[in-house]
Structure formats: C-alpha cells, structure tokens
PDB file of N, CA and C in Angstrom:
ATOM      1  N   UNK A   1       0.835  -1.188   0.000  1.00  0.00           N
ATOM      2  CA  UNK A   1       0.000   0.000   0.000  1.00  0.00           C
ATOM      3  C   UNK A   1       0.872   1.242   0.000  1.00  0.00           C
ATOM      4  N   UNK A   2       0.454   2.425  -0.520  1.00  0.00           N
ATOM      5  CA  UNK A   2       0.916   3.345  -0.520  1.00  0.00           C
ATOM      6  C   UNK A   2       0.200   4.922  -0.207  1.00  0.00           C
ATOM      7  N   UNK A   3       0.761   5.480   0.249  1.00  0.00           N
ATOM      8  CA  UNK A   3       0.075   6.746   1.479  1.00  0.00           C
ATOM      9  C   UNK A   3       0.499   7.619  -0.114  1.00  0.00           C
ATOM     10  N   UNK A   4      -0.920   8.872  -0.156  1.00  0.00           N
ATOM     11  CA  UNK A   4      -0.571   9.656  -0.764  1.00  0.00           C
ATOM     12  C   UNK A   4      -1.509  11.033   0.346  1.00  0.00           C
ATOM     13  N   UNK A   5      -0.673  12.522   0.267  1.00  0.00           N
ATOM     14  CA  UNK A   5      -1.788  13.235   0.548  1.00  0.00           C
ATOM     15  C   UNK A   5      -2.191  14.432  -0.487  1.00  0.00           C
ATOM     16  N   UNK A   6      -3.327  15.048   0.256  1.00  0.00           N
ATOM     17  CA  UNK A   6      -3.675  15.692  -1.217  1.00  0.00           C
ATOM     18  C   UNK A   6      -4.251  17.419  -0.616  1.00  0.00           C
ATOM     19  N   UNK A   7      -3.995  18.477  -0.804  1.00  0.00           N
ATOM     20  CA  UNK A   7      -3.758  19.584   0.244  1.00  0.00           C
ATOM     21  C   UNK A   7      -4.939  20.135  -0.418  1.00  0.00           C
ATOM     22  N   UNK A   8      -6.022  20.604  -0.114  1.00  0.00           N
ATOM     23  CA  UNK A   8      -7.156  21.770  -0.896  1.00  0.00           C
ATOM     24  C   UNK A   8      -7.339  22.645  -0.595  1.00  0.00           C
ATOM     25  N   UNK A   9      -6.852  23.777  -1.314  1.00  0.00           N
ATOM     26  CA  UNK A   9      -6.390  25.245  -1.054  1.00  0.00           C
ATOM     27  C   UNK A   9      -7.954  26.051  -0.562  1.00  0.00           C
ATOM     28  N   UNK A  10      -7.930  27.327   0.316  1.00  0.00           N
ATOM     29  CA  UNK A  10      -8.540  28.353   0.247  1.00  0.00           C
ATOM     30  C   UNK A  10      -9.608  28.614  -1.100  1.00  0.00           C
ATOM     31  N   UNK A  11     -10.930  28.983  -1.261  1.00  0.00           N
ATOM     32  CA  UNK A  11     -11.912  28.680  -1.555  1.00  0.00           C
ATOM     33  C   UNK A  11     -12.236  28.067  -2.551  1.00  0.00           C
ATOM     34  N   UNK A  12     -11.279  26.519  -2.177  1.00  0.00           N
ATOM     35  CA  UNK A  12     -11.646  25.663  -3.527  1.00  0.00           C
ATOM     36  C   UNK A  12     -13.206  24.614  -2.459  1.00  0.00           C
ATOM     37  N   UNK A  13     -13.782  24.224  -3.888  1.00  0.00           N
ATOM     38  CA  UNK A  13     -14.980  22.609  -3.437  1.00  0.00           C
ATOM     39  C   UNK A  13     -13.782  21.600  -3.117  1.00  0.00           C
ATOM     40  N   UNK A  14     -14.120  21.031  -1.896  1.00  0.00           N
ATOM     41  CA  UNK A  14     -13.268  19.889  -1.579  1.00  0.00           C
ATOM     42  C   UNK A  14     -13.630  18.711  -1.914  1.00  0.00           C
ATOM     43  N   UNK A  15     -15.006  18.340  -2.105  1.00  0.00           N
ATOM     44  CA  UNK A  15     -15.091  16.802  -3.151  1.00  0.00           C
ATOM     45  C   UNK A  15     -14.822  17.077  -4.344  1.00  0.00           C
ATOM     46  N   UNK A  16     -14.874  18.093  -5.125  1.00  0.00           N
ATOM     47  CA  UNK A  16     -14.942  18.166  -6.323  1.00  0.00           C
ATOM     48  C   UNK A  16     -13.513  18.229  -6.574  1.00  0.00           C
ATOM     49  N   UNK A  17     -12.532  18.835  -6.209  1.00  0.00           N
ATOM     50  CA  UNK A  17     -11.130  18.687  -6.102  1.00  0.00           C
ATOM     51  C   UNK A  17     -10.313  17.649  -5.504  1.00  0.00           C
ATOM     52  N   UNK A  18     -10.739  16.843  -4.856  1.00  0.00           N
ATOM     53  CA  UNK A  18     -10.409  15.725  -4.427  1.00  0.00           C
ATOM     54  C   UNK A  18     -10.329  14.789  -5.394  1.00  0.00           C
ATOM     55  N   UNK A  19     -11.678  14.810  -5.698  1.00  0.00           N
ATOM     56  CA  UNK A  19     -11.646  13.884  -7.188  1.00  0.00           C
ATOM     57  C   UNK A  19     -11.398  14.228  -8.355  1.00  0.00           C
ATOM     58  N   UNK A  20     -11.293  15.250  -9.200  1.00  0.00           N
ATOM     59  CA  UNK A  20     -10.310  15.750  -9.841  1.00  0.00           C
ATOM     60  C   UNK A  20      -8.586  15.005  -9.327  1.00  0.00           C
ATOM     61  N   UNK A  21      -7.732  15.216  -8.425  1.00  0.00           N
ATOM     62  CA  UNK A  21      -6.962  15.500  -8.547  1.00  0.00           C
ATOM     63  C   UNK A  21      -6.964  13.896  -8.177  1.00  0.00           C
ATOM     64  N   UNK A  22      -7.237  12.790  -7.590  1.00  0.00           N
ATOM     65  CA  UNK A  22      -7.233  11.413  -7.864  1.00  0.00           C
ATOM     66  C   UNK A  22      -7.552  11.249  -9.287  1.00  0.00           C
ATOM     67  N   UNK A  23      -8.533  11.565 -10.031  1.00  0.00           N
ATOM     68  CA  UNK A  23      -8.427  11.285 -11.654  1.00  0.00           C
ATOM     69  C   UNK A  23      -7.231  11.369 -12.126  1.00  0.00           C
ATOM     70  N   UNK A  24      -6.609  12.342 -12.128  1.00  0.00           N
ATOM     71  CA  UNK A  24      -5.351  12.523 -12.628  1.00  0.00           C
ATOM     72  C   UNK A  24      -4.175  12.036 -12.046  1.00  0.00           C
ATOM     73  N   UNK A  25      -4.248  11.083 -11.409  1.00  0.00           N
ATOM     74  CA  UNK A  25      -3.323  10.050 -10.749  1.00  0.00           C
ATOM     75  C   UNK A  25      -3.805   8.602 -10.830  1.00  0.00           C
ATOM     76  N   UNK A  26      -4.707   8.469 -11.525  1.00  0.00           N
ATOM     77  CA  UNK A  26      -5.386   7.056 -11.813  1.00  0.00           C
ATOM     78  C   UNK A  26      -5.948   6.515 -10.407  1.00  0.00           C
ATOM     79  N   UNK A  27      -6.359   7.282  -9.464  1.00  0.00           N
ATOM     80  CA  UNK A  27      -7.171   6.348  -8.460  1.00  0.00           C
ATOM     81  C   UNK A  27      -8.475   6.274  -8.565  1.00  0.00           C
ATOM     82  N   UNK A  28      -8.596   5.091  -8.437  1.00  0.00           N
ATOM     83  CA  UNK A  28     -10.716   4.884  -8.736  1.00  0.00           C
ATOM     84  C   UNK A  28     -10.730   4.299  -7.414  1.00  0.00           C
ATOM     85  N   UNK A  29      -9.800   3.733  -6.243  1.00  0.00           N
ATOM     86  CA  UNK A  29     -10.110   2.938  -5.123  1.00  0.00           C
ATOM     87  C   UNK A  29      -9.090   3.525  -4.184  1.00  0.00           C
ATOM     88  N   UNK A  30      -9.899   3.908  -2.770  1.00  0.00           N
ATOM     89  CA  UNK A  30      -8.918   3.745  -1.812  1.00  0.00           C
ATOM     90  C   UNK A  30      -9.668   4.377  -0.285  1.00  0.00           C
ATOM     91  N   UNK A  31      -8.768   4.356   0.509  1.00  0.00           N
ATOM     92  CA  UNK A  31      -9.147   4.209   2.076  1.00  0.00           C
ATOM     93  C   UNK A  31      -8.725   5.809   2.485  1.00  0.00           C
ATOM     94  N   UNK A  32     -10.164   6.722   2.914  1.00  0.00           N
ATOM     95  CA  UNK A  32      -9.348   8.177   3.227  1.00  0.00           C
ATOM     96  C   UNK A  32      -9.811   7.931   4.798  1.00  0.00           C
ATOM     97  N   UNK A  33      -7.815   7.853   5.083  1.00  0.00           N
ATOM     98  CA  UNK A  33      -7.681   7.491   6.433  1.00  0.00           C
ATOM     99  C   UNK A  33      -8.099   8.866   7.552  1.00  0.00           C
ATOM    100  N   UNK A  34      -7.306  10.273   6.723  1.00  0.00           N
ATOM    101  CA  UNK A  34      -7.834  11.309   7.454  1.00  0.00           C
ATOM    102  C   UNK A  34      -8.320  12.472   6.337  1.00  0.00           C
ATOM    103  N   UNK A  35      -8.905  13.451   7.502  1.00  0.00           N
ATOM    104  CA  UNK A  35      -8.957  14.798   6.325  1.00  0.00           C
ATOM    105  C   UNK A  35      -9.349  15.323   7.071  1.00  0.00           C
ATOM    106  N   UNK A  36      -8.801  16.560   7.304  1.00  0.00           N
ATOM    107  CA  UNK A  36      -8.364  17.460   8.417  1.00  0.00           C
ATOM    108  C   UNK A  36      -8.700  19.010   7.841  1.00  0.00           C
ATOM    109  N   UNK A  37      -9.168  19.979   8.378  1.00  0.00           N
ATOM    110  CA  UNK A  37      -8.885  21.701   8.213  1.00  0.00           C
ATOM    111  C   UNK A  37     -10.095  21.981   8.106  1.00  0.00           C
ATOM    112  N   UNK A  38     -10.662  23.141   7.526  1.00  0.00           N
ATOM    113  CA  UNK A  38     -11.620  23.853   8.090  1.00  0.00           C
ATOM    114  C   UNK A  38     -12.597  24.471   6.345  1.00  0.00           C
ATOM    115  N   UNK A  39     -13.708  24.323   6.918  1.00  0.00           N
ATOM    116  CA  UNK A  39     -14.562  24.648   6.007  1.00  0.00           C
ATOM    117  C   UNK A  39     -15.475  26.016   6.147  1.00  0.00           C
ATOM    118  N   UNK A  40     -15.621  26.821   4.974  1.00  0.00           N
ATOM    119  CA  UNK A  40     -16.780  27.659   5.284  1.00  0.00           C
ATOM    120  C   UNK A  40     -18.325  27.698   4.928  1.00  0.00           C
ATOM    121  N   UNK A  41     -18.443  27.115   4.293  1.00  0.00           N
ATOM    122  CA  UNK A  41     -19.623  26.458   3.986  1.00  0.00           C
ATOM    123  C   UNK A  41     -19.940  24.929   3.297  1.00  0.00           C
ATOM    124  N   UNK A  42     -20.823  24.310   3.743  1.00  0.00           N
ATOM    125  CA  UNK A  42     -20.957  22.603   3.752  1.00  0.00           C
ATOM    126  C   UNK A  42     -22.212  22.204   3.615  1.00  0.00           C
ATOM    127  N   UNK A  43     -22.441  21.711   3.064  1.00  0.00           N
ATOM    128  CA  UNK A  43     -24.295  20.599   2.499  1.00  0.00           C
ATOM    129  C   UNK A  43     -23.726  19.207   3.637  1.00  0.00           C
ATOM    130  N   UNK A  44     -24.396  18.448   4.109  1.00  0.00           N
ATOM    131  CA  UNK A  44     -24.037  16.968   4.880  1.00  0.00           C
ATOM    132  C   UNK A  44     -26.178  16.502   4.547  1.00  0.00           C
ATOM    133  N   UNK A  45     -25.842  15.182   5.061  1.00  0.00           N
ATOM    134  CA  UNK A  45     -26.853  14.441   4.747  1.00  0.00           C
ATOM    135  C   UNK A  45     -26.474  13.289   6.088  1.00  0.00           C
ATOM    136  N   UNK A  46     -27.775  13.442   6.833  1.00  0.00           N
ATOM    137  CA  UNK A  46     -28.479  12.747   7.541  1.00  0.00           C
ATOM    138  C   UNK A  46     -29.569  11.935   7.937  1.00  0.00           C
ATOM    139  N   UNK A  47     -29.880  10.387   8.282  1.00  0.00           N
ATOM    140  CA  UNK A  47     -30.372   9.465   8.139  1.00  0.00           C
ATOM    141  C   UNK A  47     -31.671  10.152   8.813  1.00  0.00           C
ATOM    142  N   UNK A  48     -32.679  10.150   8.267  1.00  0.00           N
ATOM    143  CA  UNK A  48     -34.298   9.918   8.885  1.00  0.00           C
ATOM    144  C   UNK A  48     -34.549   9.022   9.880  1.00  0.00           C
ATOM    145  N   UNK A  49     -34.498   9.543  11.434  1.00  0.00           N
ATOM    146  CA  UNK A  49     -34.811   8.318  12.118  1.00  0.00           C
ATOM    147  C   UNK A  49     -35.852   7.379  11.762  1.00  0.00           C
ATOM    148  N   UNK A  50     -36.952   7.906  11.179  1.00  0.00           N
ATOM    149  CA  UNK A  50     -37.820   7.200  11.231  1.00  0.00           C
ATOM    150  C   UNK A  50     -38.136   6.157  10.343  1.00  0.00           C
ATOM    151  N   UNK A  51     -36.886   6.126   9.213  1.00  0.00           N
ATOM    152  CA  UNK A  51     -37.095   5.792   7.932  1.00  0.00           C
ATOM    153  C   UNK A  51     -36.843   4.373   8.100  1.00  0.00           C
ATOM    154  N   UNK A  52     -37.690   3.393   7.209  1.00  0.00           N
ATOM    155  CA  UNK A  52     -37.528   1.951   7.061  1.00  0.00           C
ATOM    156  C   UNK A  52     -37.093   1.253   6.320  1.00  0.00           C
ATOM    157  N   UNK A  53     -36.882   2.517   5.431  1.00  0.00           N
ATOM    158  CA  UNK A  53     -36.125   1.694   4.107  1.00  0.00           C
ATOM    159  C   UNK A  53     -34.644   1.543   4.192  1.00  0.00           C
ATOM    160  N   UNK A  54     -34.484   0.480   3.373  1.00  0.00           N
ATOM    161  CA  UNK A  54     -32.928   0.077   2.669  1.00  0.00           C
ATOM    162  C   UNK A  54     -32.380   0.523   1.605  1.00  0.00           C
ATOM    163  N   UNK A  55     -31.856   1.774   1.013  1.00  0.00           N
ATOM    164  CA  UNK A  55     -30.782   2.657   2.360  1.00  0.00           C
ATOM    165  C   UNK A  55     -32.242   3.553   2.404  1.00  0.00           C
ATOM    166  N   UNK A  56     -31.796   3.847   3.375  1.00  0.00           N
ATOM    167  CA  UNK A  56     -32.806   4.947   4.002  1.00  0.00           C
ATOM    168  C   UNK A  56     -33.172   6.255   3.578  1.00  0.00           C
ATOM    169  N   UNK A  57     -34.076   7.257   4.093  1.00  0.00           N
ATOM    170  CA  UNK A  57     -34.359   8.360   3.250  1.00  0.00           C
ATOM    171  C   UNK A  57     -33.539   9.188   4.253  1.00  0.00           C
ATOM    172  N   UNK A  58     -33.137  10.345   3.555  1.00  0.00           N
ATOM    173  CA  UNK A  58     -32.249  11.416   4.064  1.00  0.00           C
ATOM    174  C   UNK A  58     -32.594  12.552   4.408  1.00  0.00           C
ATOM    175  N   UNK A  59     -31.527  13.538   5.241  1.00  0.00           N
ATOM    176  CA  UNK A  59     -32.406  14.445   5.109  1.00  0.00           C
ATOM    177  C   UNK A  59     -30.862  15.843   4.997  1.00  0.00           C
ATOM    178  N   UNK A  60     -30.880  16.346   4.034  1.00  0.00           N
ATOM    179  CA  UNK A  60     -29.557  16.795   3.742  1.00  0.00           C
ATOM    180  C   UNK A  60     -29.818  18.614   3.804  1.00  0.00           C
ATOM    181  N   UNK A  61     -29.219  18.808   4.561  1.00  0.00           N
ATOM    182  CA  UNK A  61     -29.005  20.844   4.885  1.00  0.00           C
ATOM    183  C   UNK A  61     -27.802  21.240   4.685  1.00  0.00           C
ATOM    184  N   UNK A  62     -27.969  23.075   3.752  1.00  0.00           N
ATOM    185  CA  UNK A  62     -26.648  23.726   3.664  1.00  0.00           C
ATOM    186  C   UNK A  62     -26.350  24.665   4.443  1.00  0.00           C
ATOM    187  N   UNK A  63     -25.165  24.499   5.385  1.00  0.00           N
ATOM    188  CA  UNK A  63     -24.597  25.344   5.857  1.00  0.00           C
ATOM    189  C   UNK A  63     -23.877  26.829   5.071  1.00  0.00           C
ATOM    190  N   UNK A  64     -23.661  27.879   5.701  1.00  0.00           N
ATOM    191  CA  UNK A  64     -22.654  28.854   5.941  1.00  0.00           C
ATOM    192  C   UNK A  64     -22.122  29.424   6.889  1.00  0.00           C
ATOM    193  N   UNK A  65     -21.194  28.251   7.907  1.00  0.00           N
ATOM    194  CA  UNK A  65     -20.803  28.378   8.789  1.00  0.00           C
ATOM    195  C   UNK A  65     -19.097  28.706   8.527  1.00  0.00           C
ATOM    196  N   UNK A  66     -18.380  28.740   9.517  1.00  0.00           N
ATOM    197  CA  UNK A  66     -16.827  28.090   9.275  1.00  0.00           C
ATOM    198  C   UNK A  66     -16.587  27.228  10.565  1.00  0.00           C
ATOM    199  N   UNK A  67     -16.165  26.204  10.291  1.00  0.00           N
ATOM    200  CA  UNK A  67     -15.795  24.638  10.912  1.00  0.00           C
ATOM    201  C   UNK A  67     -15.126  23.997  11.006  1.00  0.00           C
ATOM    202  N   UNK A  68     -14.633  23.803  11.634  1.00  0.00           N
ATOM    203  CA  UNK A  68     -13.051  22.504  11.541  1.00  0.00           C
ATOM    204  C   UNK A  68     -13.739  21.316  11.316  1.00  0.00           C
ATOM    205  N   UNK A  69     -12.510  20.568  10.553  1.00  0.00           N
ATOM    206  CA  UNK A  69     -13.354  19.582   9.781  1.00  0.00           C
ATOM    207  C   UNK A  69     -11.883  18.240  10.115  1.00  0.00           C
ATOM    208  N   UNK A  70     -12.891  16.967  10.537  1.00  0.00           N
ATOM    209  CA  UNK A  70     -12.271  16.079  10.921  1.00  0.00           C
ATOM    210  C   UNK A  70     -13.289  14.955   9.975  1.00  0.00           C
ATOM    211  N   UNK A  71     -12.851  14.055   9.285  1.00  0.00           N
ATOM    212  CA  UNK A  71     -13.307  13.128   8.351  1.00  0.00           C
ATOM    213  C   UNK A  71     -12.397  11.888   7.949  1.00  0.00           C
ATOM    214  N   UNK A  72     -13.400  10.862   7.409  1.00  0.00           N
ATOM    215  CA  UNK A  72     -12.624   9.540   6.728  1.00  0.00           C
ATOM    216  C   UNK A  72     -13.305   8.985   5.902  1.00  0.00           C
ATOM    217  N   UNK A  73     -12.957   8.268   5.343  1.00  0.00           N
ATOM    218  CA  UNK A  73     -14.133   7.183   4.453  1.00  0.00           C
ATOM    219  C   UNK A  73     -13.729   6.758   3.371  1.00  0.00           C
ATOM    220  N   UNK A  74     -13.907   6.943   2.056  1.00  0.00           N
ATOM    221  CA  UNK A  74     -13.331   5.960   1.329  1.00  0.00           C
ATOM    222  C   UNK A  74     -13.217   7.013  -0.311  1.00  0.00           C
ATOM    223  N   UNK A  75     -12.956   5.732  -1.395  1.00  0.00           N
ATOM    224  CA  UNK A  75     -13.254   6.262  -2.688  1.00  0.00           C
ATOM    225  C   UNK A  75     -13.434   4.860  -3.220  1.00  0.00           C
ATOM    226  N   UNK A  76     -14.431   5.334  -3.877  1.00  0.00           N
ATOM    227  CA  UNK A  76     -14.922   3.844  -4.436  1.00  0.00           C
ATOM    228  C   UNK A  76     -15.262   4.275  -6.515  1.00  0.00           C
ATOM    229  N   UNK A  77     -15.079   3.821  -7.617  1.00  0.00           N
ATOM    230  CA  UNK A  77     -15.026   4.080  -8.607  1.00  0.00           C
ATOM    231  C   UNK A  77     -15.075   5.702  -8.699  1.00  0.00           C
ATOM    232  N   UNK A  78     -13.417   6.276  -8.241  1.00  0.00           N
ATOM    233  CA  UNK A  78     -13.588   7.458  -8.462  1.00  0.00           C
ATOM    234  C   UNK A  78     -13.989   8.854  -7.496  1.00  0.00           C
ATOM    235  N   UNK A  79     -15.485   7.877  -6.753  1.00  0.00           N
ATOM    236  CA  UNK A  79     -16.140   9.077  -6.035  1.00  0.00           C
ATOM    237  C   UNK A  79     -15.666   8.832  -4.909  1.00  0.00           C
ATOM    238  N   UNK A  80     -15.642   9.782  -4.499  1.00  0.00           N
ATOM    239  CA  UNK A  80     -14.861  10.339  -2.482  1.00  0.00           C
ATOM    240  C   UNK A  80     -16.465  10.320  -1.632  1.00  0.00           C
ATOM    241  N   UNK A  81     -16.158   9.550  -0.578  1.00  0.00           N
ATOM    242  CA  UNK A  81     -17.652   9.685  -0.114  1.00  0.00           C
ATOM    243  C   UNK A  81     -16.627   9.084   1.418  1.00  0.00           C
ATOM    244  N   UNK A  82     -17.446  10.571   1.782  1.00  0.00           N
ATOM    245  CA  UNK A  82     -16.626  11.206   3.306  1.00  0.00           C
ATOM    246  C   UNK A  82     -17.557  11.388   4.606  1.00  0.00           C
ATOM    247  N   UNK A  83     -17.568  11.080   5.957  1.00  0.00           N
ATOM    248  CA  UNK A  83     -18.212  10.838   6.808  1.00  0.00           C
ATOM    249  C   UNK A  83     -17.170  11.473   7.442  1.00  0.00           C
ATOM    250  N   UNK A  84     -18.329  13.041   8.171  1.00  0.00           N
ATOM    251  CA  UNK A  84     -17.390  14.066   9.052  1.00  0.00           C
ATOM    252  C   UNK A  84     -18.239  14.224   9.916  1.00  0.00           C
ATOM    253  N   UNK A  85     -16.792  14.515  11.193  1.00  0.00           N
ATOM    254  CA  UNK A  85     -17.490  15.540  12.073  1.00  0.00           C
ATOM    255  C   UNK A  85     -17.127  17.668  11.763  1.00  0.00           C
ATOM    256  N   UNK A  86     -17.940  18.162  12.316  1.00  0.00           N
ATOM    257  CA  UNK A  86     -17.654  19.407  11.718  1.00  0.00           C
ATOM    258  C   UNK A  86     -17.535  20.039  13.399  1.00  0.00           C
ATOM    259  N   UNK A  87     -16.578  20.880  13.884  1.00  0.00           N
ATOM    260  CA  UNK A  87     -17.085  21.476  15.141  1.00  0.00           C
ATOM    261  C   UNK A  87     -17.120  23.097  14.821  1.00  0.00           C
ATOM    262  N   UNK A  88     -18.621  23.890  15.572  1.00  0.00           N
ATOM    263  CA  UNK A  88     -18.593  25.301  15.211  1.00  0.00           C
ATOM    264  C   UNK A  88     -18.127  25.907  16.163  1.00  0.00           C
ATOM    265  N   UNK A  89     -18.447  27.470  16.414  1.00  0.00           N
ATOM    266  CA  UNK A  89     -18.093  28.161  17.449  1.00  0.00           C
ATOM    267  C   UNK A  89     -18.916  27.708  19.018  1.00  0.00           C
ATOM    268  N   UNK A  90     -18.008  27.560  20.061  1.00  0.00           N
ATOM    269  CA  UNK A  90     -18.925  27.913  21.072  1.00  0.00           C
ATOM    270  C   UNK A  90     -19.038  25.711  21.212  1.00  0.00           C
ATOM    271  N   UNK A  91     -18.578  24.838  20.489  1.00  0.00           N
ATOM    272  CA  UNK A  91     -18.378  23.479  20.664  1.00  0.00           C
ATOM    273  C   UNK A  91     -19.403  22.763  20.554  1.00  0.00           C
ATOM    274  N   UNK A  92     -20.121  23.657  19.455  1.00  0.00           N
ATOM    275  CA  UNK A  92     -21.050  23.148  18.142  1.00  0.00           C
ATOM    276  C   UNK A  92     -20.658  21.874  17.115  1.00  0.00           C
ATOM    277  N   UNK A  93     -21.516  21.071  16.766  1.00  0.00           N
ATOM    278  CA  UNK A  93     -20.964  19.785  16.068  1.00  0.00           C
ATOM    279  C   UNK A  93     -22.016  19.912  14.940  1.00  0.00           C
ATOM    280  N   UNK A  94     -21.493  19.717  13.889  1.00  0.00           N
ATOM    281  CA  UNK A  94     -22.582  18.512  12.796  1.00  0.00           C
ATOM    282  C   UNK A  94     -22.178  17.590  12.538  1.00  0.00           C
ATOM    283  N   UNK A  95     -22.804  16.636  12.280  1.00  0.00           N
ATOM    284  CA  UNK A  95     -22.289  15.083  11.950  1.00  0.00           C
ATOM    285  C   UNK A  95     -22.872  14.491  10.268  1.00  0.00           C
ATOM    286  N   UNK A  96     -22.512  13.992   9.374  1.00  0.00           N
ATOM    287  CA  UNK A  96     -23.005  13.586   8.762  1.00  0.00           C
ATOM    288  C   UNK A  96     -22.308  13.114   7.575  1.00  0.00           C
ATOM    289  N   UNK A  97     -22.796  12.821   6.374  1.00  0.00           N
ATOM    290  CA  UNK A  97     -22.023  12.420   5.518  1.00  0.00           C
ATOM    291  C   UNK A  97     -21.835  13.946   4.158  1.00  0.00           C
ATOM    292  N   UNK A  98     -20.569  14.288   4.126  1.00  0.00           N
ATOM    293  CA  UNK A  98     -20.209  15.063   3.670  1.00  0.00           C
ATOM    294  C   UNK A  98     -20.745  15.469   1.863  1.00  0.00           C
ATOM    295  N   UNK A  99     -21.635  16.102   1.671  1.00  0.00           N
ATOM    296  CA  UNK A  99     -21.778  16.163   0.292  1.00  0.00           C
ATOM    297  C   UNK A  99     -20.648  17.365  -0.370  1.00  0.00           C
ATOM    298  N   UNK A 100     -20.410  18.690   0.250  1.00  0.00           N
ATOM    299  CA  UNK A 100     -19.371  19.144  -0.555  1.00  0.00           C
ATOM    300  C   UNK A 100     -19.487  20.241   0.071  1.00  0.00           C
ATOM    301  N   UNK A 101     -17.869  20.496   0.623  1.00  0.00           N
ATOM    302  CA  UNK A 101     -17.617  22.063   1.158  1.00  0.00           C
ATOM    303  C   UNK A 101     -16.715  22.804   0.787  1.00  0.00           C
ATOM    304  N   UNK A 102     -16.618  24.110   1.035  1.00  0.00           N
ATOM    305  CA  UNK A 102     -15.440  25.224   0.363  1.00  0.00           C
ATOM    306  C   UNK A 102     -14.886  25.247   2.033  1.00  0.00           C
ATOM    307  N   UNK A 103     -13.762  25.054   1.193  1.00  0.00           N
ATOM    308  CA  UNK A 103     -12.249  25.319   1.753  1.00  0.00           C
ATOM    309  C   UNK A 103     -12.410  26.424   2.451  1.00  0.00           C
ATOM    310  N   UNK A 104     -11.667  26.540   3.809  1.00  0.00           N
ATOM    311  CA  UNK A 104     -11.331  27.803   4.402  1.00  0.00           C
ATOM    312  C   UNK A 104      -9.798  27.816   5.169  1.00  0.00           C
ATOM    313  N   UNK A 105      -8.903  28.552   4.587  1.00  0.00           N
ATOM    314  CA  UNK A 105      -7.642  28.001   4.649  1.00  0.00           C
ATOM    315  C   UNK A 105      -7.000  26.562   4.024  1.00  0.00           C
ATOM    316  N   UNK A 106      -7.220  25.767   4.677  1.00  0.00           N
ATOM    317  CA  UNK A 106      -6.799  24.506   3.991  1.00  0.00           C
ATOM    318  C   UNK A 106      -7.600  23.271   4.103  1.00  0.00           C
ATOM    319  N   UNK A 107      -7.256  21.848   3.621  1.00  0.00           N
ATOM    320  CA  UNK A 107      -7.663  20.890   4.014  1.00  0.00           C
ATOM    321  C   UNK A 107      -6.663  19.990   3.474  1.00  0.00           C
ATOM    322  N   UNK A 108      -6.255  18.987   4.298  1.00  0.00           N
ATOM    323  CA  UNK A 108      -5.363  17.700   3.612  1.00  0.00           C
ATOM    324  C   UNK A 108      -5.914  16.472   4.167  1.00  0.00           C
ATOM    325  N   UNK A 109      -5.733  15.874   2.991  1.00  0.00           N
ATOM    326  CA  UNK A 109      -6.685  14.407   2.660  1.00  0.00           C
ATOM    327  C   UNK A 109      -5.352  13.477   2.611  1.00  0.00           C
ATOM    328  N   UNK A 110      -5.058  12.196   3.658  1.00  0.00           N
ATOM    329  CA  UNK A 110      -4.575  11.549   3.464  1.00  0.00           C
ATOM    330  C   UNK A 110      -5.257  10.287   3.150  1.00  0.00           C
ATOM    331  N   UNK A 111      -4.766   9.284   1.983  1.00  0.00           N
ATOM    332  CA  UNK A 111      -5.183   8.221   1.105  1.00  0.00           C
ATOM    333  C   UNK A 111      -4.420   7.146   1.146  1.00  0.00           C
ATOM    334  N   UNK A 112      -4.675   5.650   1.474  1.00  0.00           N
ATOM    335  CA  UNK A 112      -4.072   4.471   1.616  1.00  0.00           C
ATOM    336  C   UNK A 112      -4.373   4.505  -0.150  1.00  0.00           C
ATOM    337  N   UNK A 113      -3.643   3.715  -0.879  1.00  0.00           N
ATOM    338  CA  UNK A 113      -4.215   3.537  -2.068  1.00  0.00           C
ATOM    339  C   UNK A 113      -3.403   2.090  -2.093  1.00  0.00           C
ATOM    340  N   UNK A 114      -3.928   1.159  -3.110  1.00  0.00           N
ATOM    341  CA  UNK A 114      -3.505  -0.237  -3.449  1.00  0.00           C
ATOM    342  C   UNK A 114      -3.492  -1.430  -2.620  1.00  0.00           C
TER     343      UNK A 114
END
C-alpha cells in the first residue's frame, strides 16, 4: 500500500477537487484514512430516524458556517464519499455524511491507495 496526501487550497470545493486530482493520478479505489482543516460552507446528509427503508431516506441541509473539519471514508469508482465531524463556534458539532464544502484556509486528505 501506498500513502498519498492531497492539500485543498482556500476557496476551492473539496469533493470536487479531491476527485479531480485522484483522476489525474489514476485512483478509482482507496481508504481516506484522514482529512483534516476547516470549512466555510458545507451541504451533509443525515439518516431519517424514522425511515424503514434500505438505504434509508435522508435528510440533507446547507450550511454557511466556518468549521473545523475532521473526516474519513473511502473512494470507491472514483467518487470520495466522506463521513465528518464538523465542530462550530462555542463546541457546536454537525455530523453527517459530507456532500461538498469550500475550503477555508486549507484541508489535507490523506489516502491508503492499493
């Protein structure tokens, strides 16, 4: 296996650049062990308690906050699909599965690949 990381600058989309910049290194598979730094605004998606179905129905809200951002999860054909915690001011949390945030200062994505 091999560790790669991947840095996402000041007000870039961080899924959308993530995967971009694995395209262009040929990764379609791998394990995102961390991903670290801070966001200013973020969409996440959260499970419907009440929901019965397989997968379940969601329920997904956009932020415009700024957040430190602690995450992992994977890439599977290509797509980055990331499960964060976010903490706000004052030791505020969101939890959820990451649909796509802008950069605030930085973010680095470290990747097991192979």
């Amino acid at each position: 296996m091999k560790q790669i990381k991947i840095r996402v600058k000041e007000g870039e989309k961080l899924i959308r650049t993530l995967e971009k910049e694995l395209k262009k290194r040929g990764i379609t598979s791998a394990t995102i062990v961390s991903c670290v730094g801070a966001l200013r605004e973020f969409e996440i998606i959260t499970i419907y308690q009440k929901s019965k179905k397989i997968p379940p129905d969601h329920f997904a809200k956009k932020f415009k906050k700024k957040v430190e951002l602690l995450a992992n999860g994977i890439v599977e054909k290509g797509r980055v699909h990331l499960h964060a915690s976010l903490g706000a001011e004052g030791g505020k949390a969101f939890v959820g599965h990451l649909v796509e945030g802008v950069v605030t200062y930085f973010a680095d994505t470290v990747f097991l690949v192979g």
